[in-house]
Protein backbone atom coordinates (compact mmCIF):
# COMPACT_ATOMS: atom_id res chain seq x y z
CA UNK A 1 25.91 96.27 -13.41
CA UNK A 2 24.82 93.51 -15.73
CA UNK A 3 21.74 91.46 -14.80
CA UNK A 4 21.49 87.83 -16.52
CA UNK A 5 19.81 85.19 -15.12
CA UNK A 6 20.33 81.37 -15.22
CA UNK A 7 21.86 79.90 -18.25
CA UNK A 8 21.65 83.42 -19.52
CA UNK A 9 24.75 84.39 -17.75
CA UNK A 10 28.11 84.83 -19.82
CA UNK A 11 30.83 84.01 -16.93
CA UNK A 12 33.93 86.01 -17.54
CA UNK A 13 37.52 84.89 -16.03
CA UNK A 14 38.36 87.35 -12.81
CA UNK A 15 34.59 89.14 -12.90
CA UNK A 16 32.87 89.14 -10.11
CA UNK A 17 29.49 87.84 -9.28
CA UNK A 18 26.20 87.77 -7.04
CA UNK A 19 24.86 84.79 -7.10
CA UNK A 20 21.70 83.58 -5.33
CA UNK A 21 18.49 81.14 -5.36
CA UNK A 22 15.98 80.27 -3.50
CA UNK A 23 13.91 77.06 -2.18
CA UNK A 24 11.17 76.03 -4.68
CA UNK A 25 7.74 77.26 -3.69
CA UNK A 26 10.29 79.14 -0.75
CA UNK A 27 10.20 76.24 0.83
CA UNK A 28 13.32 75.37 3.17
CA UNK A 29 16.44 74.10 1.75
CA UNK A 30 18.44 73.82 4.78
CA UNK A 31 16.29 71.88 7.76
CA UNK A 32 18.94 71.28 10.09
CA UNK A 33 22.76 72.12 10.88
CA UNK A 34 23.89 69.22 9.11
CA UNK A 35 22.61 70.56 5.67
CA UNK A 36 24.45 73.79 5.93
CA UNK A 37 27.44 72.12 6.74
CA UNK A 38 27.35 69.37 3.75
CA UNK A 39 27.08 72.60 1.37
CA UNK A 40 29.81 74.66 2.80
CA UNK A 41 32.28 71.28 2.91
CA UNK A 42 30.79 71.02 -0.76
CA UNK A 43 32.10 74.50 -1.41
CA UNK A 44 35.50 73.83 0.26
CA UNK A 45 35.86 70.77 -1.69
CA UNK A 46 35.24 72.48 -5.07
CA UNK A 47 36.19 76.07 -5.38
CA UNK A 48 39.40 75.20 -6.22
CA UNK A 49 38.85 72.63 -8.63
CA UNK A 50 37.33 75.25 -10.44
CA UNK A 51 39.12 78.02 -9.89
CA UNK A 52 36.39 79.94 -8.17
CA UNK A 53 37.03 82.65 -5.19
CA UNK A 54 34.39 82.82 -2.10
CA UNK A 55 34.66 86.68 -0.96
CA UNK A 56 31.17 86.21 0.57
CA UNK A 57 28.32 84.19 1.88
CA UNK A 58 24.94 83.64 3.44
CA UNK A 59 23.18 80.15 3.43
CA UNK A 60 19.70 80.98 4.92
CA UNK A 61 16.82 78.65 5.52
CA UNK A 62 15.08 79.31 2.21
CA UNK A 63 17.65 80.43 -0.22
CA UNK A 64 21.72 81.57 -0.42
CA UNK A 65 23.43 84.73 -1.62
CA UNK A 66 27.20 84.27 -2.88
CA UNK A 67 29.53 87.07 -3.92
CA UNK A 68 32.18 85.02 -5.63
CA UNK A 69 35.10 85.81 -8.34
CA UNK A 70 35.80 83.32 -11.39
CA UNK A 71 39.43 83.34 -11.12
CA UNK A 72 39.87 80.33 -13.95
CA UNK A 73 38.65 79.55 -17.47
CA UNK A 74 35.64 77.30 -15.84
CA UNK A 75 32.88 79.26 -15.66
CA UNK A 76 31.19 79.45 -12.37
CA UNK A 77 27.87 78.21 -13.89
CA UNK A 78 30.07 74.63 -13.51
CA UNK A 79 31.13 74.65 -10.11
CA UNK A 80 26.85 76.06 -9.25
CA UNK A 81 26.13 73.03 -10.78
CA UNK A 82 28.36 70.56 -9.44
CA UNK A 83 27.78 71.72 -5.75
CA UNK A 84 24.08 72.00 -6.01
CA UNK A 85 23.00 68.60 -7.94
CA UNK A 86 25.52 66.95 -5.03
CA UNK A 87 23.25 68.84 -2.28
CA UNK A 88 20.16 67.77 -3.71
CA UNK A 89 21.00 64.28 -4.50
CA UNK A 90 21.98 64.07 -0.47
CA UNK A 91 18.93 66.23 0.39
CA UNK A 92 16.59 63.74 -1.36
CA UNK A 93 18.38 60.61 -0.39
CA UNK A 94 18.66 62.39 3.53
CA UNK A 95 14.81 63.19 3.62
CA UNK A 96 13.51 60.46 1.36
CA UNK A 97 12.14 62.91 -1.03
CA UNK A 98 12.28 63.57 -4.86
CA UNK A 99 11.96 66.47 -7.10
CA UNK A 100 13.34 69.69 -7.88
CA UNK A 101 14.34 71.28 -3.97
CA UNK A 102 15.34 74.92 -5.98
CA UNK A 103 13.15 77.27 -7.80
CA UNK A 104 15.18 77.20 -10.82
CA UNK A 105 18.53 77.87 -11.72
CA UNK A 106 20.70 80.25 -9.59
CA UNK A 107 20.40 83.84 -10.43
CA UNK A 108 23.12 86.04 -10.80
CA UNK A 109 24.22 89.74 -11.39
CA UNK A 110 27.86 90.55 -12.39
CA UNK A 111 29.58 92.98 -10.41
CA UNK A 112 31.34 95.39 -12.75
CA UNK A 113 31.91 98.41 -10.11
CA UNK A 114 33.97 98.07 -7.31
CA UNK A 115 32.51 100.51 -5.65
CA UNK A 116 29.65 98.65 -5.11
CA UNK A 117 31.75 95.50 -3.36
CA UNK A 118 31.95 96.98 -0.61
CA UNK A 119 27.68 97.14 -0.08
CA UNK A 120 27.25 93.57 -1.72
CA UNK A 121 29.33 91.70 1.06
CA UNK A 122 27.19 94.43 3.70
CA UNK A 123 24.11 92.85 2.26
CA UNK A 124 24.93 89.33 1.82
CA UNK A 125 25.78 89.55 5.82
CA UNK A 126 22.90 91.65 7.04
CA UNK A 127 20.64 89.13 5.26
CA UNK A 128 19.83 87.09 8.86
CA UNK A 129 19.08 90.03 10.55
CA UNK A 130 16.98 91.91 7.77
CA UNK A 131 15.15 88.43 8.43
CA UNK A 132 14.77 88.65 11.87
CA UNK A 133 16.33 85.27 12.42
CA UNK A 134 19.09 87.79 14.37
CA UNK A 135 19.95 90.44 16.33
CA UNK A 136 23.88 91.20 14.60
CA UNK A 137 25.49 89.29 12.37
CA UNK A 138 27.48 87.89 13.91
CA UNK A 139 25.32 86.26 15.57
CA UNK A 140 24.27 83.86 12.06
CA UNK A 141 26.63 80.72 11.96
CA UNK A 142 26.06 79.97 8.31
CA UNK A 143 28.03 83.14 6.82
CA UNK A 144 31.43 84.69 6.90
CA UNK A 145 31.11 87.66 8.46
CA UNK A 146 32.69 86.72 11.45
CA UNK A 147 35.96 85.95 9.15
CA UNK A 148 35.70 89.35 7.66
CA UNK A 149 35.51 91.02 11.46
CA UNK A 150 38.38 88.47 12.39
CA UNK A 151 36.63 86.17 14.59
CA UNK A 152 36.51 83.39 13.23
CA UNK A 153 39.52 81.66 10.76
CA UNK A 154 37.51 80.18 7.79
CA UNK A 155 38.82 79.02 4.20
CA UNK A 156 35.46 80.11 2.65
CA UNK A 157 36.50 83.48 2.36
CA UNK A 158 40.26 85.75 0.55
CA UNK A 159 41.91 87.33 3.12
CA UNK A 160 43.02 90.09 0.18
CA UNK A 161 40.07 90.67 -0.73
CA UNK A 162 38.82 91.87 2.53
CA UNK A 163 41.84 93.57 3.36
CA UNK A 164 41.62 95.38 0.08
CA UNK A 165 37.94 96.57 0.96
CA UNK A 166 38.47 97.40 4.70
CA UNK A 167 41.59 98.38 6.90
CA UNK A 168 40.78 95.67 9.63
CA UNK A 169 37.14 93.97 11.28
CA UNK A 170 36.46 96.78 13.34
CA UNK A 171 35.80 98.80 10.15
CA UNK A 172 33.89 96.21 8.41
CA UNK A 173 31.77 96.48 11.68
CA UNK A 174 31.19 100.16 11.98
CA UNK A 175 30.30 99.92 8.40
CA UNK A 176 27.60 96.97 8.87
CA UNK A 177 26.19 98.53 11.79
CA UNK A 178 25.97 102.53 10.44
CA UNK A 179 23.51 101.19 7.80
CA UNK A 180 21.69 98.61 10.20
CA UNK A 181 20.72 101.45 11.99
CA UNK A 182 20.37 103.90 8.82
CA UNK A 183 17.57 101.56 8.49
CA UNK A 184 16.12 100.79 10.78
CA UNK A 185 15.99 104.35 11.70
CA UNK A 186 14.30 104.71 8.37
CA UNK A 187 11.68 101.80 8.94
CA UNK A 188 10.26 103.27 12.19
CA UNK A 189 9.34 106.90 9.48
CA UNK A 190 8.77 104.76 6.68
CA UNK A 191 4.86 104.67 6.99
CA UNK A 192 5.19 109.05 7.00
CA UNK A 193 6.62 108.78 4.04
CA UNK A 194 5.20 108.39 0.73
């Protein structure tokens, strides 16, 4: 696995990548429905202008984690930037507030392994309720797991891709919820342990 960060990060046509940042200061970037869904139109607008493939996502109050795939020569650095300077520009303008809204540029790690697909999307999705914000999952509007457990149709996510990873939604489930409970069953030891 191959950890750059910011402008650091060589994009390679059909690599994969996890991609995340967070509020400056960890301040909120998302304050009400209507910001989550300007960024996810923004990302339904764009990804195929540049040529980029959503396999996963999680827009949480203080930062985002994206698992996506640069399928064209535009690196994904572009289409981060285009989507991001919109958001803030309507943040600002929404909340009549200027400055920088992100820590810094997005962060990223390039997924190499396959193998570890499979526990990126698990993570990206889990991210609400490692949070406490809630109870499954499926339960957190501002993802796509419920279009990888087929229960909700979305565009923000490849249909291939998933079906490549998992035979249907009620594996992707058991799979999710073995390691939910893996740990949590290891957080209620944890403070026996050294």
């Amino acid at each position: 696995m191959t950890i750059l960060e910011g402008e650091l990060m060589q994009y390679i046509q059909h690599h994969y990548y996890h991609i995340y940042n967070r509020g400056n200061n960890r301040q909120p970037i998302f304050l009400e429905d209507d910001n989550y869904i300007y960024l996810l139109k923004m990302f339904k607008e764009k990804k195929d202008k540049y040529s980029i493939t959503i396999l996963a996502y999680c827009l949480m109050p203080n930062h985002y984690h994206l698992f996506l795939r640069q399928d064209g020569t535009h690196p994904i650095s572009n289409f981060l930037k285009t989507v991001f300077q919109s958001y803030v520009q309507a943040f600002n303008k929404k909340y009549q507030r200027s400055g920088k809204l992100f820590e810094g540029n997005a962060q990223g790690k390039a997924i190499d392994d396959e193998g570890h697909f499979y526990h990126i999307c698990r993570y990206i999705h889990l991210n609400p309720v490692d949070a406490g914000l809630v109870i499954s999952p499926g339960d957190w509007s501002y993802s796509n797991y419920l279009e990888f457990v087929d229960e909700r149709k979305g565009t923000l996510y490849d249909r291939e891709f998933v079906n490549s990873l998992y035979a249907n939604g009620e594996e992707y489930v058991k799979f999710v919820n073995e390691y939910a409970e893996e740990k949590s069953n290891y957080e209620k030891i944890e403070k026996y342990l050294f």
